[in-house]
Protein backbone atom coordinates (compact mmCIF):
# COMPACT_ATOMS: atom_id res chain seq x y z
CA UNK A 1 1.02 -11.48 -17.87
CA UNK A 2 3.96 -9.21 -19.31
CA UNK A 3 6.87 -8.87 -18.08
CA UNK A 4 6.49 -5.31 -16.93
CA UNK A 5 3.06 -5.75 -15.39
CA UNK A 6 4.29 -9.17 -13.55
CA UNK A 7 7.46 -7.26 -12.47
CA UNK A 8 5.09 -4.54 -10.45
CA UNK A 9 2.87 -7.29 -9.20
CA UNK A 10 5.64 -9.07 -7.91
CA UNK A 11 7.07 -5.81 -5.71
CA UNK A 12 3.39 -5.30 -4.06
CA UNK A 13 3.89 -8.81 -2.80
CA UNK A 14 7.56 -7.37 -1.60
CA UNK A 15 6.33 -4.04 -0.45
CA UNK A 16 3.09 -6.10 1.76
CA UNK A 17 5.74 -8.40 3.15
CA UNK A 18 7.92 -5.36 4.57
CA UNK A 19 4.89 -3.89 6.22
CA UNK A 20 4.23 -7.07 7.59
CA UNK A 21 8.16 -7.27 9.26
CA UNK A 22 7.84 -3.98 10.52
CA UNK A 23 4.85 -4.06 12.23
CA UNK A 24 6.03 -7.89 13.62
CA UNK A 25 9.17 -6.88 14.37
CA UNK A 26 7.83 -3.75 16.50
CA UNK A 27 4.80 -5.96 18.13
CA UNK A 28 7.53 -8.78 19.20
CA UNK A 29 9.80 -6.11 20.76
CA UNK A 30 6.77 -4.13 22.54
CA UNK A 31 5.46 -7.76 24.05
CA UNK A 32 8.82 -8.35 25.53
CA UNK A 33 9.26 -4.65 26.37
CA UNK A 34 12.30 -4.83 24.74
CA UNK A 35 14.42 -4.03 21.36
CA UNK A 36 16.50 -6.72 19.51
CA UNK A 37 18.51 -7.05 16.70
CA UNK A 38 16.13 -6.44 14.31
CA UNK A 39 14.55 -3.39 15.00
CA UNK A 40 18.07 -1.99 15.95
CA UNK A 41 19.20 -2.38 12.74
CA UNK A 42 16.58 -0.21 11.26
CA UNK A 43 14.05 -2.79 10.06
CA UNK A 44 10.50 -1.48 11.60
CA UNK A 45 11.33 1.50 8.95
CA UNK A 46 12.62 0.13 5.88
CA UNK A 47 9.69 -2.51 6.73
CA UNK A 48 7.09 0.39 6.75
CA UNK A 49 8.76 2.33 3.97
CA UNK A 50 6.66 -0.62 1.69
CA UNK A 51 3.75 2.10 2.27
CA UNK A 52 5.55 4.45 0.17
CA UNK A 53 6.58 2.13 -1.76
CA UNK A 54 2.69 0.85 -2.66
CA UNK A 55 1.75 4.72 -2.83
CA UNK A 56 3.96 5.22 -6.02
CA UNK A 57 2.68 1.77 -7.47
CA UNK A 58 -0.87 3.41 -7.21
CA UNK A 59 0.08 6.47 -9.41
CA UNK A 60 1.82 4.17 -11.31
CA UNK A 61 -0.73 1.97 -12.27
CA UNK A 62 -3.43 4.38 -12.20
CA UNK A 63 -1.83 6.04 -15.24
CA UNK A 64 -1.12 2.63 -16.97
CA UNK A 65 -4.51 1.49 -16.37
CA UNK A 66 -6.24 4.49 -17.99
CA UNK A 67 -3.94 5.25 -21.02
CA UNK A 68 -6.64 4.91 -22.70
CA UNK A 69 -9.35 7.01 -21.60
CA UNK A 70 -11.69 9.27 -23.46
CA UNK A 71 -12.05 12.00 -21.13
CA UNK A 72 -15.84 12.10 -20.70
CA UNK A 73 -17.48 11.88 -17.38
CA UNK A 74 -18.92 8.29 -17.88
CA UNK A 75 -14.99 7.14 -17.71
CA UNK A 76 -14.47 9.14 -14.57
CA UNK A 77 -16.96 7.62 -12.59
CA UNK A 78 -16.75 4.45 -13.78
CA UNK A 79 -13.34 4.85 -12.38
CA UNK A 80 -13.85 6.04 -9.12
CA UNK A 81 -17.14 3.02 -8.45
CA UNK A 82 -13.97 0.37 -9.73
CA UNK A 83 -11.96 1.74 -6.96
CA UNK A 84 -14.78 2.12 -4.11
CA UNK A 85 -15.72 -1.96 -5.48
CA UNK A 86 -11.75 -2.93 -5.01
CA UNK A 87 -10.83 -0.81 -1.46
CA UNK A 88 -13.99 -0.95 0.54
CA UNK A 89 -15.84 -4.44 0.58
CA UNK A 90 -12.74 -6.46 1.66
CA UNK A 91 -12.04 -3.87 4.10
CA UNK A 92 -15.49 -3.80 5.15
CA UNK A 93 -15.53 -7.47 6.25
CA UNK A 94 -12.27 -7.78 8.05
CA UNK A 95 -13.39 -4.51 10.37
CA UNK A 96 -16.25 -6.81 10.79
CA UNK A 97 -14.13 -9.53 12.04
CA UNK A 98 -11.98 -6.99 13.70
CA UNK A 99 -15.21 -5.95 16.35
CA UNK A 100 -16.09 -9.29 16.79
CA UNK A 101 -12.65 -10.04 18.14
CA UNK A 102 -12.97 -7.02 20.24
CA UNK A 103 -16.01 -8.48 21.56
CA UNK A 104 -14.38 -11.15 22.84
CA UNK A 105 -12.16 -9.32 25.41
CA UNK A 106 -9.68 -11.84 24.23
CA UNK A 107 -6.43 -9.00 22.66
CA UNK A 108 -5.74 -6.40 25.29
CA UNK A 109 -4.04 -4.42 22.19
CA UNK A 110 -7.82 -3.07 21.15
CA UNK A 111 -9.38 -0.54 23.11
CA UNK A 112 -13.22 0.32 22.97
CA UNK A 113 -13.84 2.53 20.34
CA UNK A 114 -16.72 5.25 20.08
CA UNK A 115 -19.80 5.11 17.49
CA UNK A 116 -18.20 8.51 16.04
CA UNK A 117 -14.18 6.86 15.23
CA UNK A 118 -15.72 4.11 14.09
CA UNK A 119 -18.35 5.04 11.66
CA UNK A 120 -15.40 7.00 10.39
CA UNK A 121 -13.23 4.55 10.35
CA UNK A 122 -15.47 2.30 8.18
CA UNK A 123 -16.10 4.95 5.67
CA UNK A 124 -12.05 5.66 5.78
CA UNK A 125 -12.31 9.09 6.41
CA UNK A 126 -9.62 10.38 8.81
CA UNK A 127 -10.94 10.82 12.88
CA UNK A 128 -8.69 11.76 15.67
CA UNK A 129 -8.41 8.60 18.12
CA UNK A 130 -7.47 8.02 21.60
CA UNK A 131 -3.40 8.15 20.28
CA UNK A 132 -3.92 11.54 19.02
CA UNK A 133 -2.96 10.11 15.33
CA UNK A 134 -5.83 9.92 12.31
CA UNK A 135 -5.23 5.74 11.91
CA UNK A 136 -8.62 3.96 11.68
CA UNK A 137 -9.43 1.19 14.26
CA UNK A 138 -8.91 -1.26 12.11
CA UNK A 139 -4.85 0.58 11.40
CA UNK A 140 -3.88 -0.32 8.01
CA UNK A 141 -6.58 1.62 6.81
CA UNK A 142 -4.21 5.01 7.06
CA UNK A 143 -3.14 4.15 3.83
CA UNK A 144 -6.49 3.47 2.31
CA UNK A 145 -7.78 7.10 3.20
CA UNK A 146 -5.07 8.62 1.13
CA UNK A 147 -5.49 6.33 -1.73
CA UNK A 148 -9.38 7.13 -1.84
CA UNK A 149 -8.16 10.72 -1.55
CA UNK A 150 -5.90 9.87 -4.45
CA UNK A 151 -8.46 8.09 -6.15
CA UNK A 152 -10.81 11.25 -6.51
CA UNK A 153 -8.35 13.36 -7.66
CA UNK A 154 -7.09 11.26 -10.20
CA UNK A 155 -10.86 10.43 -11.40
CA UNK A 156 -10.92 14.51 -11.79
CA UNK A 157 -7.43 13.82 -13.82
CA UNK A 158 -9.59 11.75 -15.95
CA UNK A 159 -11.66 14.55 -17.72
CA UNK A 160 -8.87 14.97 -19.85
CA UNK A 161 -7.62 12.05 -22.63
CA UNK A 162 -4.07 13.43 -23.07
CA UNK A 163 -1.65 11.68 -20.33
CA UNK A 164 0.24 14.88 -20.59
CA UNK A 165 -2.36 16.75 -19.21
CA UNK A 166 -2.69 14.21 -16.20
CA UNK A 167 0.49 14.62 -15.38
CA UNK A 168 0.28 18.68 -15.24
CA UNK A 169 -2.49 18.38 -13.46
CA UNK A 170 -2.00 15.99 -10.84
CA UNK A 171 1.05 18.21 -9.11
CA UNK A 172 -0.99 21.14 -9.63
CA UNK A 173 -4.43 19.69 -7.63
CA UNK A 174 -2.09 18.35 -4.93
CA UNK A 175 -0.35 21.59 -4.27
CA UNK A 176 -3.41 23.47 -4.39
CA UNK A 177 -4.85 21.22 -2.15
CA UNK A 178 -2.10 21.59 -0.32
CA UNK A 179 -1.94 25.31 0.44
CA UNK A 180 -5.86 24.59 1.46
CA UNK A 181 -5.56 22.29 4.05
CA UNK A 182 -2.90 24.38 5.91
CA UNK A 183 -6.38 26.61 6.35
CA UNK A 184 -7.57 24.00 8.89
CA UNK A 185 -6.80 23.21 11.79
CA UNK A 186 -4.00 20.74 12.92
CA UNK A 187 -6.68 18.49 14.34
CA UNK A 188 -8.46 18.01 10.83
CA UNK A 189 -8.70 15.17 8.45
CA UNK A 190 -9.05 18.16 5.72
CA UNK A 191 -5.71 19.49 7.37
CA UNK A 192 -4.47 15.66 7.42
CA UNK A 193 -5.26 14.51 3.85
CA UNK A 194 -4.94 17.63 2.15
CA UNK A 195 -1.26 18.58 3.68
CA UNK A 196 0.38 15.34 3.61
CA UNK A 197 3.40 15.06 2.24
CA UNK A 198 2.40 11.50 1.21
CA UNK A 199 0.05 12.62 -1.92
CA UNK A 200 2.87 13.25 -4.07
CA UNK A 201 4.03 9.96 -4.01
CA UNK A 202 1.65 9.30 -5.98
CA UNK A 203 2.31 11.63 -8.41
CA UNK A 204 6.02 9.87 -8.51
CA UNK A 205 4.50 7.06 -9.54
CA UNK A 206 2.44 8.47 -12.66
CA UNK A 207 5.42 10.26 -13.71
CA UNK A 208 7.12 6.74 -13.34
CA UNK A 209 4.74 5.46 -15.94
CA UNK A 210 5.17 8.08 -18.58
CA UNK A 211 9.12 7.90 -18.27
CA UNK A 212 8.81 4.04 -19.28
CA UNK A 213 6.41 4.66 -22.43
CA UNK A 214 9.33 7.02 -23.54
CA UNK A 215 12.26 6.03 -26.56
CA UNK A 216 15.07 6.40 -24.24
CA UNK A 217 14.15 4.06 -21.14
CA UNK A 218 12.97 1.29 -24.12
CA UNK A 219 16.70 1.58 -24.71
CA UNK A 220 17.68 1.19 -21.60
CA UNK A 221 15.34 -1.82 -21.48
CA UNK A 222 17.78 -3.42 -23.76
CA UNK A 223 20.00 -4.10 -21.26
CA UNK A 224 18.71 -5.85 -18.74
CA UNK A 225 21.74 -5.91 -16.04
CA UNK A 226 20.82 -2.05 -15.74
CA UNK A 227 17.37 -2.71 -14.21
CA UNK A 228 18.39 -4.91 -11.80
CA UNK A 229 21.54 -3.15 -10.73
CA UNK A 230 19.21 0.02 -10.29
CA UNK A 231 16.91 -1.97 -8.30
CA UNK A 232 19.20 -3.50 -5.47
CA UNK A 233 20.79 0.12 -5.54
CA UNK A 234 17.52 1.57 -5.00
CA UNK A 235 16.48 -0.81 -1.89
CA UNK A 236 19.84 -0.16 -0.30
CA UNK A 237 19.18 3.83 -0.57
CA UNK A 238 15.54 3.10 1.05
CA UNK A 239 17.50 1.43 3.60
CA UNK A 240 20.14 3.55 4.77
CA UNK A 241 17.90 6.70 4.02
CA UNK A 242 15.49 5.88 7.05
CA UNK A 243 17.83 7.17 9.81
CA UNK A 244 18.91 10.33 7.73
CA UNK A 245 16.45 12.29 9.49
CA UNK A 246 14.89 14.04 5.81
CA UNK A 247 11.09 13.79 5.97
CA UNK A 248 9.35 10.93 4.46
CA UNK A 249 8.54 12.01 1.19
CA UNK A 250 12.33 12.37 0.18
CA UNK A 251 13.93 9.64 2.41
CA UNK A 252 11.16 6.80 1.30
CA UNK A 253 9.11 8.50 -1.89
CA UNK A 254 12.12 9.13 -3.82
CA UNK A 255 13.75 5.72 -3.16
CA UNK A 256 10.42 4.28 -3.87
CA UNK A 257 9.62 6.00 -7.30
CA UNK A 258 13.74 4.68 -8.68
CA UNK A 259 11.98 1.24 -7.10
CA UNK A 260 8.88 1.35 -9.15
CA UNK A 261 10.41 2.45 -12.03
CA UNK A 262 13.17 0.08 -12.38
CA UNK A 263 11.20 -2.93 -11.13
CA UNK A 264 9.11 -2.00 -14.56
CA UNK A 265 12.30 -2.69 -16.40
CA UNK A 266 12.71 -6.19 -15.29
CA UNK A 267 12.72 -9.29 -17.35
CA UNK A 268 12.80 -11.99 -15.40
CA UNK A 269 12.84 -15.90 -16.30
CA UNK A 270 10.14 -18.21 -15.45
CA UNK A 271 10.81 -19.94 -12.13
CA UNK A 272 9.19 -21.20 -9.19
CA UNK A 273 10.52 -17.77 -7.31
CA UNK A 274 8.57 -15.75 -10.08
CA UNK A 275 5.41 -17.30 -9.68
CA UNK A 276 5.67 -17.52 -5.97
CA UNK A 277 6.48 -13.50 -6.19
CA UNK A 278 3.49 -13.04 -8.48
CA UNK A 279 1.42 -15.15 -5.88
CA UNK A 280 2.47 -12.71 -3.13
CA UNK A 281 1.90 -9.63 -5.86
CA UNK A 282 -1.92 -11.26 -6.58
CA UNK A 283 -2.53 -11.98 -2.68
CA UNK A 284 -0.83 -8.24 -1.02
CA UNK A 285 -4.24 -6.74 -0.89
CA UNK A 286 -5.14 -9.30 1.56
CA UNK A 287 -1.77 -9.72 3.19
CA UNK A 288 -1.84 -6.15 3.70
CA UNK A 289 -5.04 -5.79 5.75
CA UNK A 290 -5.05 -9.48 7.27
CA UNK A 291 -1.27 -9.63 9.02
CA UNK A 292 -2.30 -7.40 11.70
CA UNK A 293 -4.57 -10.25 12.86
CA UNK A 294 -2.24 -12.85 12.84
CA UNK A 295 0.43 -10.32 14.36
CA UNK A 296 -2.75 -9.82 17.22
CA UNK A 297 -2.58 -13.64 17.82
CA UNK A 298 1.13 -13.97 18.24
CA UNK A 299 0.60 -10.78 20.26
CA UNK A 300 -1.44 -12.27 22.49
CA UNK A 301 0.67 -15.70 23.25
CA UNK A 302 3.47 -13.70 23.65
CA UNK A 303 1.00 -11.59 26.63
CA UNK A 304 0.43 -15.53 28.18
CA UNK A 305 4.31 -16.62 28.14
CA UNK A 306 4.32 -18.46 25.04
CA UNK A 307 7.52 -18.83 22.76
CA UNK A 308 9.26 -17.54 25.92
CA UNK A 309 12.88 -20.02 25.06
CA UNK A 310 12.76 -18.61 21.61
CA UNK A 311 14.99 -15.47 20.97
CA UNK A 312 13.18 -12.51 19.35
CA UNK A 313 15.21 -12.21 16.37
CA UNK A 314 14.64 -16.58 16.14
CA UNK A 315 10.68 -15.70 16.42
CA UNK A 316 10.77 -12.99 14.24
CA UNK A 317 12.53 -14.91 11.68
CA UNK A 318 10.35 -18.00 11.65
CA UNK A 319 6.89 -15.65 12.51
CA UNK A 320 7.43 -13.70 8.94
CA UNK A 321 6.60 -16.77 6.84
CA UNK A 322 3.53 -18.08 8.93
CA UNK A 323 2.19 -14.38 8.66
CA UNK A 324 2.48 -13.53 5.55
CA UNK A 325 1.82 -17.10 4.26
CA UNK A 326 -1.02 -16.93 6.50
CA UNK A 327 -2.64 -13.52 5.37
CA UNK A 328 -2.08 -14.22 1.88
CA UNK A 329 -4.59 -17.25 2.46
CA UNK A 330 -7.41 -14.96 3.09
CA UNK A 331 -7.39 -13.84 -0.33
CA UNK A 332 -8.98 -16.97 -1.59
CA UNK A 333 -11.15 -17.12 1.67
CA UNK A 334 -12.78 -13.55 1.70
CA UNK A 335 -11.25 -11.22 -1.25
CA UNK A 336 -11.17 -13.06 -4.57
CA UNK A 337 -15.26 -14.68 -3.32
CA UNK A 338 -16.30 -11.52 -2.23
CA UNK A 339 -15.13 -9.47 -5.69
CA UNK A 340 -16.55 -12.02 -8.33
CA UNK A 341 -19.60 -11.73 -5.84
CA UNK A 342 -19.91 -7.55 -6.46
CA UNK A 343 -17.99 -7.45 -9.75
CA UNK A 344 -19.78 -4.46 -11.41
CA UNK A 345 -20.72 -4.24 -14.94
CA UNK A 346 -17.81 -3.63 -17.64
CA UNK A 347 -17.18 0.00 -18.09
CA UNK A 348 -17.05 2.18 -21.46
CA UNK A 349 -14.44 0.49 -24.13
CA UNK A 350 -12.12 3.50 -24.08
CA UNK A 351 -11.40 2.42 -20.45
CA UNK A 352 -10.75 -1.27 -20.23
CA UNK A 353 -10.44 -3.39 -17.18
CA UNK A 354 -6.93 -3.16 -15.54
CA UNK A 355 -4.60 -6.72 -15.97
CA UNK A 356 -6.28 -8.92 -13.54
CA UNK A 357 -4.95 -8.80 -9.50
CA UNK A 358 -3.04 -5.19 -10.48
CA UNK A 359 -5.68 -2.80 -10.13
């Protein structure tokens, strides 16, 4: 794996980890119906800001990925079955798991949901529930209606060869779109998807991609302090930018395309951090969709008393590990089985296969 393309696996390992402390952090402070440290500081959203943060690494390596495409309609769709093969089957089975933990009776957190929400839900297209948001039952899979949403557009990108042209058209289909869904209601999932100020993260990330293919950032390449310098800088600006009140698209998206785009710029030695980085990189799929159930579990020994001489910062602290070491297990159980088991055929040679675990 290259440097560049282990650099971005490594921060989706990152970015799944902070979505995984800010939804532990916020479950650990509503169980004991009270705040701590943690979440005072700001955590639950710099944690959740790792959304963004994965939105922009989708543009990015959407463009990467299809550098190389012909522009005929055989690419486009072979495109857009690659992404239905990665996002839905995995998701699929851990909804599946989800209901039959809701059978139970056992986590008072999940309510009884209607045939309607959750045939929606399972097909990831966005359905008012009983919060009055659009989140699915099974809640990480917000993010997964916008990238399918992204995901179509970008196959309609496709038609054209020329990256330029991708890159002209991408802003121009979003704010099209845009303007349309404001036609809708506020109640709508056209309205919802459409409006959001979240599809043009994506569109930071593609623009991330052709800014590193150009003569001037190979230069800054060279030197390899500048990278990492704009990196750390980068996080801190996520950080402090989450109480400055600016909506999400500049207080998260903008931090999270200077992110992306110096994370691409990183050279990094071989060491057991790396490859336990690239682990978490080749595993966040998984993480990202499975902590919720391990968060559910500590959820509900917290509801029976459990842990009850341990500070919540303490648990917090010592919980992270366990859940995302935990999560990233059920790659090898369910999502690495279950995609050699579906793998569909190789696609037209203009458009090869994206480096394995990035796509």
């Amino acid at each position: 794996m290259s440097d560049k393309n282990a650099s971005i696996q490594m921060l989706r390992g990152v970015a799944a980890s902070m979505v995984a402390m800010s939804h532990l952090v916020y479950w650990i402070a509503a169980c004991r119906h009270a705040p701590f440290l943690l979440g005072k500081i700001g955590l639950i959203g710099f944690g959740g800001a790792g959304v963004d943060i994965f939105f922009v690494i989708s543009g990015f390596i959407m463009m990467m990925t299809t550098r190389h495409a012909d522009g005929t309609i055989q690419s486009s769709l072979f495109f857009l079955m690659r992404r239905i093969n990665r996002i839905y089957p995995t998701y699929w089975v851990w909804s599946i798991v989800l209901f039959a933990i809701w059978l139970t009776g056992e986590l008072p957190v999940l309510r009884e949901p209607n045939p309607a929400y959750l045939a929606a839900s399972l097909l990831l297209f966005p359905h008012i529930n009983e919060y009055g948001t659009f989140h699915p039952w099974m809640d990480p899979g917000w993010t997964l209606s916008f990238e399918m949403f992204f995901y179509i557009v970008f196959a309609c990108a496709l038609l054209s060869s020329r990256a330029v042209s991708k890159i002209v058209f991408l802003p121009l289909a979003f704010a099209v779109l845009h303007g349309l869904g404001l036609l809708f209601a506020k109640e709508s999932a056209f309205r919802y998807l459409f409006s959001s100020d979240l599809d043009f993260e994506f569109i930071f990330g593609a623009a991330a991609a052709l800014i590193i293919q150009t003569a001037f950032w190979r230069r800054i390449g060279t030197f390899r302090l500048i990278p990492l310098i704009g990196l750390l800088v980068a996080f801190v600006l996520l950080f402090l930018a989450q109480s400055s009140g600016y909506p999400r698209v500049v207080s998260a998206g903008i931090p999270a395309f200077f992110i992306v785009l110096f994370a691409s710029g990183l050279s990094l030695p071989e060491n057991a951090l790396k490859k336990r980085l690239v682990y978490l990189g080749d595993t966040s799929y998984s993480i990202y969709l499975t902590h919720v159930f391990f968060i559910y579990l500590l959820a509900w020994a917290l509801d029976r008393g459990w842990f009850s001489v341990i500070g919540s910062t303490w648990l917090a602290i010592a919980s992270l590990p366990v859940v995302v070491g935990g999560a990233s297990l059920m790659y090898f159980a369910v999502e690495r089985p279950l995609g050699r088991f579906i793998r569909i055929t190789p696609g037209p040679a203009s458009l090869p296969a994206p480096v394995k675990s990035l796509g």
